[in-house]
N, C-alpha and C. Protein backbone atom coordinates (compact mmCIF):
# COMPACT_ATOMS: atom_id res chain seq x y z
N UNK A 1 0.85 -1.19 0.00
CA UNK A 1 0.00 0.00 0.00
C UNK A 1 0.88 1.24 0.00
N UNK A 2 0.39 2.00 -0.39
CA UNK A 2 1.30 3.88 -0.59
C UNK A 2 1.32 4.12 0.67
N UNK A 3 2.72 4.68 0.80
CA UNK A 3 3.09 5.55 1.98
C UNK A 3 2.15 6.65 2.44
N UNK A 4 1.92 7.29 3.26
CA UNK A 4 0.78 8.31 3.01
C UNK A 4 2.17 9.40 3.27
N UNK A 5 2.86 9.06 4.16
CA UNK A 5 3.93 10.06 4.12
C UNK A 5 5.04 10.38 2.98
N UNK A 6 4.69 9.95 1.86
CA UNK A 6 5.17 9.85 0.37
C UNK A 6 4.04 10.92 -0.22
N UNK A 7 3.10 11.13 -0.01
CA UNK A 7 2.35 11.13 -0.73
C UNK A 7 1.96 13.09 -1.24
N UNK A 8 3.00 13.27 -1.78
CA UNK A 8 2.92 14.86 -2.20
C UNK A 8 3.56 15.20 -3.46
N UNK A 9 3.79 16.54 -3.47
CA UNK A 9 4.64 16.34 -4.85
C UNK A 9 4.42 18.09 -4.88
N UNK A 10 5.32 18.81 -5.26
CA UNK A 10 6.34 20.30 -5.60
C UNK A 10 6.24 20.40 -6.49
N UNK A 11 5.60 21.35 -7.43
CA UNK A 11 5.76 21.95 -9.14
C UNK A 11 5.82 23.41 -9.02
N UNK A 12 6.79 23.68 -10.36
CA UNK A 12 6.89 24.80 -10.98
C UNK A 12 6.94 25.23 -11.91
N UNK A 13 6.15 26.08 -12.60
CA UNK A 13 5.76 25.92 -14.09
C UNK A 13 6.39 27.48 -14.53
N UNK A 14 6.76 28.16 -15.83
CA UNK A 14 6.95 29.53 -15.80
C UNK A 14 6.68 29.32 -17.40
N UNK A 15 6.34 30.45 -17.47
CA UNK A 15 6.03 30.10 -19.25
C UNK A 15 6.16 32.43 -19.37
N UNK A 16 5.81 32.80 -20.19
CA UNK A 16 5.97 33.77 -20.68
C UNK A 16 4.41 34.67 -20.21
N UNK A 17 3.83 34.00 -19.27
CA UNK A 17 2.35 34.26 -19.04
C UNK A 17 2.17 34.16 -17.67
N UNK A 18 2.46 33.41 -17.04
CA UNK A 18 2.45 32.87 -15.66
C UNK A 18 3.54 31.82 -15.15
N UNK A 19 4.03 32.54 -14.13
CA UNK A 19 4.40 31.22 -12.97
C UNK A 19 3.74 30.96 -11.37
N UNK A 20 4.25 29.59 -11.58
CA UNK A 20 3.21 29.04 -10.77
C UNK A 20 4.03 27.77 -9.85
N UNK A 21 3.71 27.98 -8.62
CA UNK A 21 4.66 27.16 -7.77
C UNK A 21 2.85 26.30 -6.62
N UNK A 22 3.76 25.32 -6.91
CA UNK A 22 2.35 24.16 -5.76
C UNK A 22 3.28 23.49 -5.06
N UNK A 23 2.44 23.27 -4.28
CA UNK A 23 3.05 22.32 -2.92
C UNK A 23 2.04 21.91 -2.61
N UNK A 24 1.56 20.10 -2.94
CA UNK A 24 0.91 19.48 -2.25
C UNK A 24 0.87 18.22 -1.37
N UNK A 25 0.18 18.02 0.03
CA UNK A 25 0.34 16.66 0.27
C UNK A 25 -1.43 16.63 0.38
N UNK A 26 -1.29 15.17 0.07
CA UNK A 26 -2.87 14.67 -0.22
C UNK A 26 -3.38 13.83 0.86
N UNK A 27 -2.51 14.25 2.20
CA UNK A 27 -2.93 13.76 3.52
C UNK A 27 -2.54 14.97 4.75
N UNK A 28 -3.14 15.98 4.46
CA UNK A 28 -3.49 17.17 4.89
C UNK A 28 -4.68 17.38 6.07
N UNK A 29 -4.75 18.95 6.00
CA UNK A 29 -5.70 19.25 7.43
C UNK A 29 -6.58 20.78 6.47
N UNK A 30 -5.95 20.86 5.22
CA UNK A 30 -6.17 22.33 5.10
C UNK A 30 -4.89 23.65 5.21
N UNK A 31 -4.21 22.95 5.43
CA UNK A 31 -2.60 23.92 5.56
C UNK A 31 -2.37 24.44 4.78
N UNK A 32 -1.41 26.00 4.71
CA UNK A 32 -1.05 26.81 3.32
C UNK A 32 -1.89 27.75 3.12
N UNK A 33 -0.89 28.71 2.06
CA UNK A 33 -1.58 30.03 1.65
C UNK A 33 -1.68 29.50 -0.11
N UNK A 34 -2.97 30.36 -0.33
CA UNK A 34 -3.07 30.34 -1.62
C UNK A 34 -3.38 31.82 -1.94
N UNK A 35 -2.17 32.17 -3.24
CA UNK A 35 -1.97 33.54 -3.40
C UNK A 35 -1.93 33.82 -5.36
N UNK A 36 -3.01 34.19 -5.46
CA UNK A 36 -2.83 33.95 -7.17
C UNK A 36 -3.20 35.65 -8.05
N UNK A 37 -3.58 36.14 -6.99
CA UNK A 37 -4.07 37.78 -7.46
C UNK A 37 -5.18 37.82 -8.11
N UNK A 38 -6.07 36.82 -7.66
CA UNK A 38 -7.56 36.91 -7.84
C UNK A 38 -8.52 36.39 -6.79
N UNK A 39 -8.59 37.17 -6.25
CA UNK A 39 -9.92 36.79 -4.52
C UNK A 39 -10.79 35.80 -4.31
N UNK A 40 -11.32 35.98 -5.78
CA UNK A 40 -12.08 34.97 -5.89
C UNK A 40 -11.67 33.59 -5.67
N UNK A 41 -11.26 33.23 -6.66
CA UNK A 41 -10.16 32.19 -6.92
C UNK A 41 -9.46 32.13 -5.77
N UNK A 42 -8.90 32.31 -5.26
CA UNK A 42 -8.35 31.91 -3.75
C UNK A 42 -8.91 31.54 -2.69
N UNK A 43 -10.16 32.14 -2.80
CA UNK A 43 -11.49 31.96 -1.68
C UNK A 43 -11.68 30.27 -2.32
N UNK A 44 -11.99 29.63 -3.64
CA UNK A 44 -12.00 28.62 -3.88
C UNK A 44 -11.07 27.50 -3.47
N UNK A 45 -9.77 28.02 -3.70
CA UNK A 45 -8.40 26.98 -3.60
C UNK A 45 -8.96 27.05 -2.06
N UNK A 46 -8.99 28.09 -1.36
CA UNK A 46 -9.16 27.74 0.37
C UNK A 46 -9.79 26.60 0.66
N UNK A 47 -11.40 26.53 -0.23
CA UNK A 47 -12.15 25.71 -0.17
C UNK A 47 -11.77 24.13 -0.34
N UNK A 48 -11.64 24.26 -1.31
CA UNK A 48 -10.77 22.93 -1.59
C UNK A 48 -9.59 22.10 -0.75
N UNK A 49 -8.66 23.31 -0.65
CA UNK A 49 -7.66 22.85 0.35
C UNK A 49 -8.42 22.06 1.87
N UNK A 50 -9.52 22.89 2.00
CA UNK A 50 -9.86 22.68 3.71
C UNK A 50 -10.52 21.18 3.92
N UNK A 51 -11.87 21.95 2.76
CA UNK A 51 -12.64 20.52 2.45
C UNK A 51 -11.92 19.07 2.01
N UNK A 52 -11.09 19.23 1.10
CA UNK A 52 -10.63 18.09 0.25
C UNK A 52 -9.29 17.70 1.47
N UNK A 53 -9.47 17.80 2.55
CA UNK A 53 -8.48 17.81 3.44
C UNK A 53 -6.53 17.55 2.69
N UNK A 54 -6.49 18.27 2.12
CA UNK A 54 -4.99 18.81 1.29
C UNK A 54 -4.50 19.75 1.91
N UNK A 55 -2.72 19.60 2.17
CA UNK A 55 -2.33 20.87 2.97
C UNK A 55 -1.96 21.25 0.89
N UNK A 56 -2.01 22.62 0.96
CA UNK A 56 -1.64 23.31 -0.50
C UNK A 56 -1.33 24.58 -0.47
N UNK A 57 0.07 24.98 -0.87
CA UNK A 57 0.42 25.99 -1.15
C UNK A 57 0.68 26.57 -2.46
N UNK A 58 -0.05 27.64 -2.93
CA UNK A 58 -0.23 28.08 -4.56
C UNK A 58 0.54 29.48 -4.31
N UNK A 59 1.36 29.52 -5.35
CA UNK A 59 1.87 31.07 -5.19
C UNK A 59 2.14 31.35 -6.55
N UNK A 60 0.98 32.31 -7.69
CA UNK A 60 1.22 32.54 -8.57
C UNK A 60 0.94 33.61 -8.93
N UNK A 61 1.81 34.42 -10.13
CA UNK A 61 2.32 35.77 -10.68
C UNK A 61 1.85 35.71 -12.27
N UNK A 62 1.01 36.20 -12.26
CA UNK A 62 0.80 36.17 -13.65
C UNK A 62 0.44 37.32 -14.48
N UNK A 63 -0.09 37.30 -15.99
CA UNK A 63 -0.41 38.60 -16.83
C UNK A 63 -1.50 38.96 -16.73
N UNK A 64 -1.98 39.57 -15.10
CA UNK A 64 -3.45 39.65 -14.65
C UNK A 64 -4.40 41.31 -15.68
N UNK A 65 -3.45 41.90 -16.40
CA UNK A 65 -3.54 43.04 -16.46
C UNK A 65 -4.49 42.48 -18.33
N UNK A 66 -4.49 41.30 -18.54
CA UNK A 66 -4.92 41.04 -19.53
C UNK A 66 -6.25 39.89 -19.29
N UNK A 67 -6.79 39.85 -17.99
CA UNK A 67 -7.56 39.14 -17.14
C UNK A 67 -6.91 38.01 -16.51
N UNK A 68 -8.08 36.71 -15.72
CA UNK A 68 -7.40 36.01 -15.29
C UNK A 68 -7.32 34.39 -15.98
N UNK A 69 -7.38 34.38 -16.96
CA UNK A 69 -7.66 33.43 -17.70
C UNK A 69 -6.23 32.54 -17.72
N UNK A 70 -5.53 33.38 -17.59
CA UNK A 70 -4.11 32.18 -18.00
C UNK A 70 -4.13 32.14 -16.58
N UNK A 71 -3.98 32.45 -15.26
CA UNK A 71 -3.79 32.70 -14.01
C UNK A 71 -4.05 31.04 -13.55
N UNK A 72 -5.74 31.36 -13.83
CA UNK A 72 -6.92 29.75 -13.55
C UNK A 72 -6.43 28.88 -13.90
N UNK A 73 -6.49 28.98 -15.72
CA UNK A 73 -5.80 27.55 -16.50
C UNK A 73 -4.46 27.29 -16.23
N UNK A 74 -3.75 27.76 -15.93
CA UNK A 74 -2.67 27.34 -15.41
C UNK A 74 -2.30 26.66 -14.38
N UNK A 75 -2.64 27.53 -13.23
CA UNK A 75 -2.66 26.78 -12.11
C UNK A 75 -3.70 25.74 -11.66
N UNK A 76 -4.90 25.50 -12.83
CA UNK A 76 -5.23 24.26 -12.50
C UNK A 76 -4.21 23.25 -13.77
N UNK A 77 -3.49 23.88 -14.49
CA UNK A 77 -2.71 22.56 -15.09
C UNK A 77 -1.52 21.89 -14.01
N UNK A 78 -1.37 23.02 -12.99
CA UNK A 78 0.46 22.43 -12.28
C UNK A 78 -0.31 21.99 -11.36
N UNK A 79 -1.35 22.37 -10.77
CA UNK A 79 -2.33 21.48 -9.67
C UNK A 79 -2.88 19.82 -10.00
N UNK A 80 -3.44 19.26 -11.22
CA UNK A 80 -3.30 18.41 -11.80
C UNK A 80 -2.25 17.87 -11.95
N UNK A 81 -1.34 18.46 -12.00
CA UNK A 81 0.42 17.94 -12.31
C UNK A 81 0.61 17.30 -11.11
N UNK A 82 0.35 18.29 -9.66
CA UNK A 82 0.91 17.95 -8.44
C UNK A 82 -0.08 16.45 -8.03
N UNK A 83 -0.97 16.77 -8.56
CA UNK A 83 -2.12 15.35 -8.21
C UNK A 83 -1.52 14.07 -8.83
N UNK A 84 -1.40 14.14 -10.01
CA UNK A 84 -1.18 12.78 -10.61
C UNK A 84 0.23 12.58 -9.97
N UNK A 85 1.31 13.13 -9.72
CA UNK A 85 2.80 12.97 -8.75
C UNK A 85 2.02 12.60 -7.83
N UNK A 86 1.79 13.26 -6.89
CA UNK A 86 1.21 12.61 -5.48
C UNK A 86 0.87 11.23 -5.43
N UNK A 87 -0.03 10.99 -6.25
CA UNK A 87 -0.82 9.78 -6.62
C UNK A 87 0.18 9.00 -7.13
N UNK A 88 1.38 9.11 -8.09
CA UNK A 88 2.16 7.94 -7.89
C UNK A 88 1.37 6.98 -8.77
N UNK A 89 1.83 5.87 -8.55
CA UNK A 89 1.15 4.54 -9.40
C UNK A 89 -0.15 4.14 -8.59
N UNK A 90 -0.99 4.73 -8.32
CA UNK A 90 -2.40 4.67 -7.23
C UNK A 90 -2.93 3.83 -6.72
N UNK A 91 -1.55 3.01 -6.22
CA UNK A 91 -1.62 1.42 -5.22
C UNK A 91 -2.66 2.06 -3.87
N UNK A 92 -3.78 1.29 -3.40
CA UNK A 92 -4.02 1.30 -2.33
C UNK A 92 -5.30 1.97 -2.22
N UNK A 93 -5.24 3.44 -3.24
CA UNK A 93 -6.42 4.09 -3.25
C UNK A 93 -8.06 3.78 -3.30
N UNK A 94 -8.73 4.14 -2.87
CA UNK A 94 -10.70 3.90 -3.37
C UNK A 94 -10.63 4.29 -4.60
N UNK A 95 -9.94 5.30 -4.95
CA UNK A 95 -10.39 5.35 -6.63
C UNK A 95 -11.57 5.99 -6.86
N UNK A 96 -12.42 5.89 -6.68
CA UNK A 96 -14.03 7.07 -6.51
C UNK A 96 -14.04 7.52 -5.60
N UNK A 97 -14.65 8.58 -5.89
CA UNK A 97 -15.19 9.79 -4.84
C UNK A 97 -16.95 10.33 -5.53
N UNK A 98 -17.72 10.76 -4.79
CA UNK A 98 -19.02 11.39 -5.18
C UNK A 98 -18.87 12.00 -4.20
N UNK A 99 -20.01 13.35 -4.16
CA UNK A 99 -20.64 14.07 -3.34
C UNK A 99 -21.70 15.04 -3.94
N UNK A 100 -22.34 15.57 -2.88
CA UNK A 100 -23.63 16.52 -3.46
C UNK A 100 -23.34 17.30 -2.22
N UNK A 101 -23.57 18.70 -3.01
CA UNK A 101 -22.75 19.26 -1.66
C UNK A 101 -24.13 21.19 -1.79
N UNK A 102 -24.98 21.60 -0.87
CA UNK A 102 -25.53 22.50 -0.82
C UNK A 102 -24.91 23.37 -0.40
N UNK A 103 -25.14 24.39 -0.86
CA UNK A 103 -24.76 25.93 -0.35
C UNK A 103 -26.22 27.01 -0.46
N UNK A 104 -27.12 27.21 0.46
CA UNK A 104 -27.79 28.05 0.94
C UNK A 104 -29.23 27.51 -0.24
N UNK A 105 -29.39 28.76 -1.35
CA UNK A 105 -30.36 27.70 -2.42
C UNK A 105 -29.35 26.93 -2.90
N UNK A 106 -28.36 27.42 -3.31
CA UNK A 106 -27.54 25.91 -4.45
C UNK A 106 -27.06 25.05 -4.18
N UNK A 107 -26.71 23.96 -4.96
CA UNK A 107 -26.59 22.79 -4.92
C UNK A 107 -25.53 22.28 -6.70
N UNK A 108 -24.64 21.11 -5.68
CA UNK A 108 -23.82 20.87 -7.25
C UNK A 108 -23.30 19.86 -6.32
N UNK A 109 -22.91 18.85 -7.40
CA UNK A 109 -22.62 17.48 -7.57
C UNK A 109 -21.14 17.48 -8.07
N UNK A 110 -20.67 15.86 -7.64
CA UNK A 110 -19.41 15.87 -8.12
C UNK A 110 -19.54 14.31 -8.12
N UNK A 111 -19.06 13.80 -9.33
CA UNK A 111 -18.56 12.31 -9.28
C UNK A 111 -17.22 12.27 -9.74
N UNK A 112 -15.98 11.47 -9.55
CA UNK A 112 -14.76 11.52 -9.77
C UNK A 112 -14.29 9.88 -10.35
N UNK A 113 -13.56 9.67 -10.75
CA UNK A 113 -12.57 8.45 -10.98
C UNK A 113 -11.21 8.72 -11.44
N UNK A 114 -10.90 8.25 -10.25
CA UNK A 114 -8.76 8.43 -10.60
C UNK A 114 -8.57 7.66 -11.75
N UNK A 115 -8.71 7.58 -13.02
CA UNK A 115 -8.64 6.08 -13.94
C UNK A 115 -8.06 6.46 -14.53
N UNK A 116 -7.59 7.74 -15.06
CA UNK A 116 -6.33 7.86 -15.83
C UNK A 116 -6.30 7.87 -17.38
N UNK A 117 -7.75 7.88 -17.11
CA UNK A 117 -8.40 8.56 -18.49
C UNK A 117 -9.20 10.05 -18.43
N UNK A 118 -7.98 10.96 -18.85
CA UNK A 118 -8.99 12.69 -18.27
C UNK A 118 -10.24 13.01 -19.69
N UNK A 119 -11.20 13.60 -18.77
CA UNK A 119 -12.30 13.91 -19.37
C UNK A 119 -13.02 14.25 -18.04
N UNK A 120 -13.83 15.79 -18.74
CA UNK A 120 -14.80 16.50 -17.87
C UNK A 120 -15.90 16.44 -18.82
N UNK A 121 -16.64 16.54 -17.91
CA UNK A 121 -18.35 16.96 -18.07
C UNK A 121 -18.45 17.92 -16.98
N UNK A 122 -19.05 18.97 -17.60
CA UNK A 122 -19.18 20.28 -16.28
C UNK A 122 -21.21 20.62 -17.19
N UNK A 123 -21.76 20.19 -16.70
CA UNK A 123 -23.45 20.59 -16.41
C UNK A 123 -23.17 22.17 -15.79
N UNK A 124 -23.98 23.13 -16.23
CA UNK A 124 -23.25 24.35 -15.44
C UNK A 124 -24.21 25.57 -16.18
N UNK A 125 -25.31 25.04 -16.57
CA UNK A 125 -26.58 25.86 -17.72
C UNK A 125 -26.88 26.90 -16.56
N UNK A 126 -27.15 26.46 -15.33
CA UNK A 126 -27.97 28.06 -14.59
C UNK A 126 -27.01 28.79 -14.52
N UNK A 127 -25.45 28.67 -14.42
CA UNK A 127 -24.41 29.83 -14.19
C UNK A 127 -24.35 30.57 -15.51
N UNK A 128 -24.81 31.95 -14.44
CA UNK A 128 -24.82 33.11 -15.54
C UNK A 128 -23.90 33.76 -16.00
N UNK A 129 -23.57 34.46 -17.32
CA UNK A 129 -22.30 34.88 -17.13
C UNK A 129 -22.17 36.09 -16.21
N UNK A 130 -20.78 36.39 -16.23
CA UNK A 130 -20.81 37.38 -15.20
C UNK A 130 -19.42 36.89 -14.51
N UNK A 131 -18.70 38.07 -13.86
CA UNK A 131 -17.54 37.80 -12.75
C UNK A 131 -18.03 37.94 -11.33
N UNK A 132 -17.21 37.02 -10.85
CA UNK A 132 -17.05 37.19 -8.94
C UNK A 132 -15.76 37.50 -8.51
N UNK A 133 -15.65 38.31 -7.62
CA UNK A 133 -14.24 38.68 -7.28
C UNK A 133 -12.97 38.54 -7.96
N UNK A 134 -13.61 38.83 -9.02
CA UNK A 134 -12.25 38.77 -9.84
C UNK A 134 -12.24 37.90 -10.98
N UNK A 135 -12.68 37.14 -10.83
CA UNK A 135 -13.10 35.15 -10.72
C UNK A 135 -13.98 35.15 -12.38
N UNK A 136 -14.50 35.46 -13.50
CA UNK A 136 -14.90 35.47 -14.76
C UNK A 136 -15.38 33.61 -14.40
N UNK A 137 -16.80 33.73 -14.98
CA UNK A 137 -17.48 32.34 -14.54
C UNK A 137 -17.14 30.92 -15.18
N UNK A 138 -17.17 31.75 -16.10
CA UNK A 138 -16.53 30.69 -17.59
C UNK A 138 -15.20 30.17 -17.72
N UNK A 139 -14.75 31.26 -16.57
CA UNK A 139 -12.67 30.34 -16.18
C UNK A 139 -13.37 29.07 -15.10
N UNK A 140 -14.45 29.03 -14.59
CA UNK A 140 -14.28 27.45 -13.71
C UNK A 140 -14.35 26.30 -14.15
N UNK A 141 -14.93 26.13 -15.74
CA UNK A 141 -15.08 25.15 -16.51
C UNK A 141 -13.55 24.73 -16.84
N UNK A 142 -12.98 26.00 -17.20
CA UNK A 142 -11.47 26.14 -17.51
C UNK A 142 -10.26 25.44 -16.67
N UNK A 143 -10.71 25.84 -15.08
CA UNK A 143 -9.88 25.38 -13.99
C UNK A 143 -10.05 23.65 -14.02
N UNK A 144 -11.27 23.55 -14.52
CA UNK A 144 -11.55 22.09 -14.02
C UNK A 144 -11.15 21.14 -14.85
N UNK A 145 -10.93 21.62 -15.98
CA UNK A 145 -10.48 20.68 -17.65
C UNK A 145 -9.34 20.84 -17.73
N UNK A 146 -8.59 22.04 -17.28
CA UNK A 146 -6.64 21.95 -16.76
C UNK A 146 -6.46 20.97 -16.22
N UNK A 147 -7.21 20.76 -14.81
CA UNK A 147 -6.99 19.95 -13.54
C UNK A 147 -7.36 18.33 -13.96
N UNK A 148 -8.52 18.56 -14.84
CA UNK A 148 -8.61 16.83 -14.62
C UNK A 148 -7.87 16.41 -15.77
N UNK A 149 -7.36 16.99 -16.93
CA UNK A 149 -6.79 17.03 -17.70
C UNK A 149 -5.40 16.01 -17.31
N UNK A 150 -4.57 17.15 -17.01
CA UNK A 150 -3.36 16.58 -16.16
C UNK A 150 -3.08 16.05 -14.94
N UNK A 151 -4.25 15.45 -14.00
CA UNK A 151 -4.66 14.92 -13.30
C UNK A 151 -4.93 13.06 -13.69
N UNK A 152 -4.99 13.46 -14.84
CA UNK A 152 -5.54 11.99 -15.52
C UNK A 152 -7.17 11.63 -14.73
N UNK A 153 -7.86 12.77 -14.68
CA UNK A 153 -9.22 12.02 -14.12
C UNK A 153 -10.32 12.16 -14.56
N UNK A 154 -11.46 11.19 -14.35
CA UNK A 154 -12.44 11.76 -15.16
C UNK A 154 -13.65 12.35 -14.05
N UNK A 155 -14.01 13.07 -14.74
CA UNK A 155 -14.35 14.41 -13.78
C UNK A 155 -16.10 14.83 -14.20
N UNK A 156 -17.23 14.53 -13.10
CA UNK A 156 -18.24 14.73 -13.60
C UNK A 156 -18.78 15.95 -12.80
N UNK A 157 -18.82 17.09 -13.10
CA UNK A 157 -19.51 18.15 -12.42
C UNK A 157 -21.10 18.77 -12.58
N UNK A 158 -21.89 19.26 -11.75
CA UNK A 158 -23.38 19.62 -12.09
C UNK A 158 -23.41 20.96 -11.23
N UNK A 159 -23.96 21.97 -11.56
CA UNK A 159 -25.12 22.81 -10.69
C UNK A 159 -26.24 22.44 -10.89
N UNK A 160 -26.76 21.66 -10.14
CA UNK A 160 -28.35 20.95 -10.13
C UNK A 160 -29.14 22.22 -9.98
N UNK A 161 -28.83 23.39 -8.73
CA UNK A 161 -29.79 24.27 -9.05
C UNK A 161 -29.09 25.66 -8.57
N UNK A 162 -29.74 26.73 -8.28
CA UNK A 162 -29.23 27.71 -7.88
C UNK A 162 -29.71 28.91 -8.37
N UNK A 163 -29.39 30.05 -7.75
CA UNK A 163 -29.63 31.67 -8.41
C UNK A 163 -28.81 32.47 -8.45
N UNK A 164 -27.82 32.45 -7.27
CA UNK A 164 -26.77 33.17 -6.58
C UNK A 164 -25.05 32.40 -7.20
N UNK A 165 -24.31 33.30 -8.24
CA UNK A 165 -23.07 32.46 -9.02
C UNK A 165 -22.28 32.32 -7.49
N UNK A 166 -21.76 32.93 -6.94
CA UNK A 166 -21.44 32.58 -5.84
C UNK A 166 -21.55 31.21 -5.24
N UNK A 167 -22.72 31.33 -4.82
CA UNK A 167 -23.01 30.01 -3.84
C UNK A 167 -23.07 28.71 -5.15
N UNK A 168 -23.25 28.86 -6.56
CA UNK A 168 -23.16 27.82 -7.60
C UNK A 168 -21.86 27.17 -7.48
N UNK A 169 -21.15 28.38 -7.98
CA UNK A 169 -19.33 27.95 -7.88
C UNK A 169 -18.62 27.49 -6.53
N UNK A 170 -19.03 28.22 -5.47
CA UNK A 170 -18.86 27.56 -4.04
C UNK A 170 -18.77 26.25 -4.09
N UNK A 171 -19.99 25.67 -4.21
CA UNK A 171 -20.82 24.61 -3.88
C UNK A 171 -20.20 23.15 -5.17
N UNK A 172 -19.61 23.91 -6.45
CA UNK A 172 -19.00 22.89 -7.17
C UNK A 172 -17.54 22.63 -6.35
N UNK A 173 -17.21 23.29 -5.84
CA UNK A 173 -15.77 23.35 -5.51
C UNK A 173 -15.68 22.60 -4.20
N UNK A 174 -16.96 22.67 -3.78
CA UNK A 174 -17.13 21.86 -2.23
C UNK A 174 -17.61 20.73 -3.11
N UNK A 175 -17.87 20.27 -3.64
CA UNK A 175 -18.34 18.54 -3.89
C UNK A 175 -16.90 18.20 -3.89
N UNK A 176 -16.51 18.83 -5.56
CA UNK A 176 -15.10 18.71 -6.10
C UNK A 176 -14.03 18.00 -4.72
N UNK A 177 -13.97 19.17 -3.81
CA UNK A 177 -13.00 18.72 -2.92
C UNK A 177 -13.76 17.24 -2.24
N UNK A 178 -15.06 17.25 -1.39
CA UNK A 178 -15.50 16.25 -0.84
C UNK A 178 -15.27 14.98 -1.82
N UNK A 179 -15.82 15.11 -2.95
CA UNK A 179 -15.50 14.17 -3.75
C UNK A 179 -13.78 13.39 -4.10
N UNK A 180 -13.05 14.20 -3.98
CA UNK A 180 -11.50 13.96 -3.73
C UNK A 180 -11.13 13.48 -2.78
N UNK A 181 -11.62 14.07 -1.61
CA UNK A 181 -11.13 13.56 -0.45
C UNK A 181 -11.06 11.86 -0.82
N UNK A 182 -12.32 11.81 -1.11
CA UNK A 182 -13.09 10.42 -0.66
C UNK A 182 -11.99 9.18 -1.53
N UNK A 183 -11.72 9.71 -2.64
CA UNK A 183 -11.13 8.97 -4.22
C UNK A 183 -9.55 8.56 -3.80
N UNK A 184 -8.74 9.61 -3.15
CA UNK A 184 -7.58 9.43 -3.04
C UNK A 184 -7.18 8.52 -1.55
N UNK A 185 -8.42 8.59 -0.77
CA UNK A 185 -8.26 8.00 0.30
C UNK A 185 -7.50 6.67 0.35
N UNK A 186 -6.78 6.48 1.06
CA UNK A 186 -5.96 4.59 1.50
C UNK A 186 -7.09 3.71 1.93
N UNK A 187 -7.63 2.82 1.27
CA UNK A 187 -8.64 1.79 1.30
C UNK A 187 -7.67 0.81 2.14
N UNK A 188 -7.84 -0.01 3.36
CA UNK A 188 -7.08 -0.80 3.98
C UNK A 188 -7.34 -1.87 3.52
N UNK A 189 -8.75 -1.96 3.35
CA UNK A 189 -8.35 -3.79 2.58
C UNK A 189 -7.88 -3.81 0.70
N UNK A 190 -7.31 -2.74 0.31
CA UNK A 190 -6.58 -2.59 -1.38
C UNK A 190 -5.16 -3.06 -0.93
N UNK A 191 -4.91 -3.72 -1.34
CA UNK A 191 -3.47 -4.19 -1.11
C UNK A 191 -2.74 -3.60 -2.68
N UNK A 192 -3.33 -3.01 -3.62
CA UNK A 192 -3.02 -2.96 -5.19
C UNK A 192 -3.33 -2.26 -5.58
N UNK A 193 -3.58 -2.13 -7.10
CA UNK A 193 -3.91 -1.02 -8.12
C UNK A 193 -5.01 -1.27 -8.16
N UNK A 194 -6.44 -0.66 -7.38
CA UNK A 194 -7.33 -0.91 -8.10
C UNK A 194 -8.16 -0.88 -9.59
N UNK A 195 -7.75 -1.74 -10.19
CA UNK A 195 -8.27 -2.05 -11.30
C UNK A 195 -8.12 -3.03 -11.78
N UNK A 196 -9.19 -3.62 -12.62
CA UNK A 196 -8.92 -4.72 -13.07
C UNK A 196 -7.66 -4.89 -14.43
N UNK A 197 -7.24 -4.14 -14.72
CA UNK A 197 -5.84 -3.91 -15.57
C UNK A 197 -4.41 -3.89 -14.99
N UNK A 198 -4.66 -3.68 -13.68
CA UNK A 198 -3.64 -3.53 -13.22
C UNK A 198 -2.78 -2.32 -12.81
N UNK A 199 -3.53 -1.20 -13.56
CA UNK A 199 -2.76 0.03 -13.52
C UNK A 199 -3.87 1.48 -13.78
N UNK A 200 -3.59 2.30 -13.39
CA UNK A 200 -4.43 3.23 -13.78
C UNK A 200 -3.47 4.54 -14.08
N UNK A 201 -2.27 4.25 -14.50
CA UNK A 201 -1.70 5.47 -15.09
C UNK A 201 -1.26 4.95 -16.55
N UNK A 202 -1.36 3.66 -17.39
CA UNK A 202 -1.16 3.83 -18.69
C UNK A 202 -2.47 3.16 -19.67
């Protein structure tokens, strides 16, 4: 079974647009600052970090003066990066995660599989357009297809309902994490790769 004290992984990405430094372990409390120069977006990573019990440190500089679009996609590509490192050859893991997770009226869903085949589905018709703190609505679809992308996962997201983009996007980001928690967890009776292939990274 995986070490749990193995179980992290350090990236740094710099490109001509953004750099971007992560630090994750995937047997956390919520630890770390997340600093990306968009409020919004940080109020999220918090979320995630706390919920998805991950200690995570994000510290990124980017070409905010042209919005935050490379900021998001980016740092959900080195965040995905840090996931699939962490994860390692994904001896031991549950491998799924779900959750349904409310926020005040809204409500949003999350189903997950570490399988190492990336693909999103993001359901997301009541989010209106429009920005939150910074945050442009249409970058969360963005964050999430970086992440499961290079994450290798397949990634099912919903806003079942809602009025308030706020509490919509909240509330995906709280499954998201609940749903993670649950996927990466150490199953004690997995002695292996769960799968019937043998592997879930090729």
């Amino acid at each position: 079974m995986a070490d749990p004290m193995m179980r992290g992984a350090e990236i740094q990405r710099a490109t001509r647009e953004t750099e971007v430094s992560i630090a994750l372990a995937l047997d956390g409390a919520g630890a770390g600052a997340r600093r990306t120069g968009v409020g919004f977006f940080d109020h999220m990573l918090d979320l995630l970090a706390r919920h998805g019990r991950l200690d995570l440190e994000v510290a990124v500089s980017g070409d905010l003066e042209t919005g935050a679009h490379h900021t998001v996609e980016d740092t959900g590509i080195v965040l995905g990066q840090a996931l699939d490192r962490a994860l390692g050859e994904r001896r031991g893991i549950t491998r799924y995660g779900s959750a349904v997770v409310p926020m005040d009226e809204a409500r949003a869903s999350c189903a997950l599989d570490i399988s190492g085949r990336p693909f999103l589905r993001l359901d997301a018709a009541l989010l209106p357009p429009g920005s939150t703190g910074g945050l442009d609505h249409e970058l969360v679809e963005e964050f999430f297809r970086a992440l499961s992308t290079n994450a290798r996962l397949t990634l099912h997201l919903a806003v079942e309902t809602g009025a308030n983009a706020h509490h919509m996007i909240e509330a995906l980001f709280k499954a998201f994490a609940r749903a993670l928690r649950d996927a990466v967890a150490l199953d004690p009776t997995e002695t292996g790769v769960p799968s019937t292939k043998g592997t879930l990274t090729a």
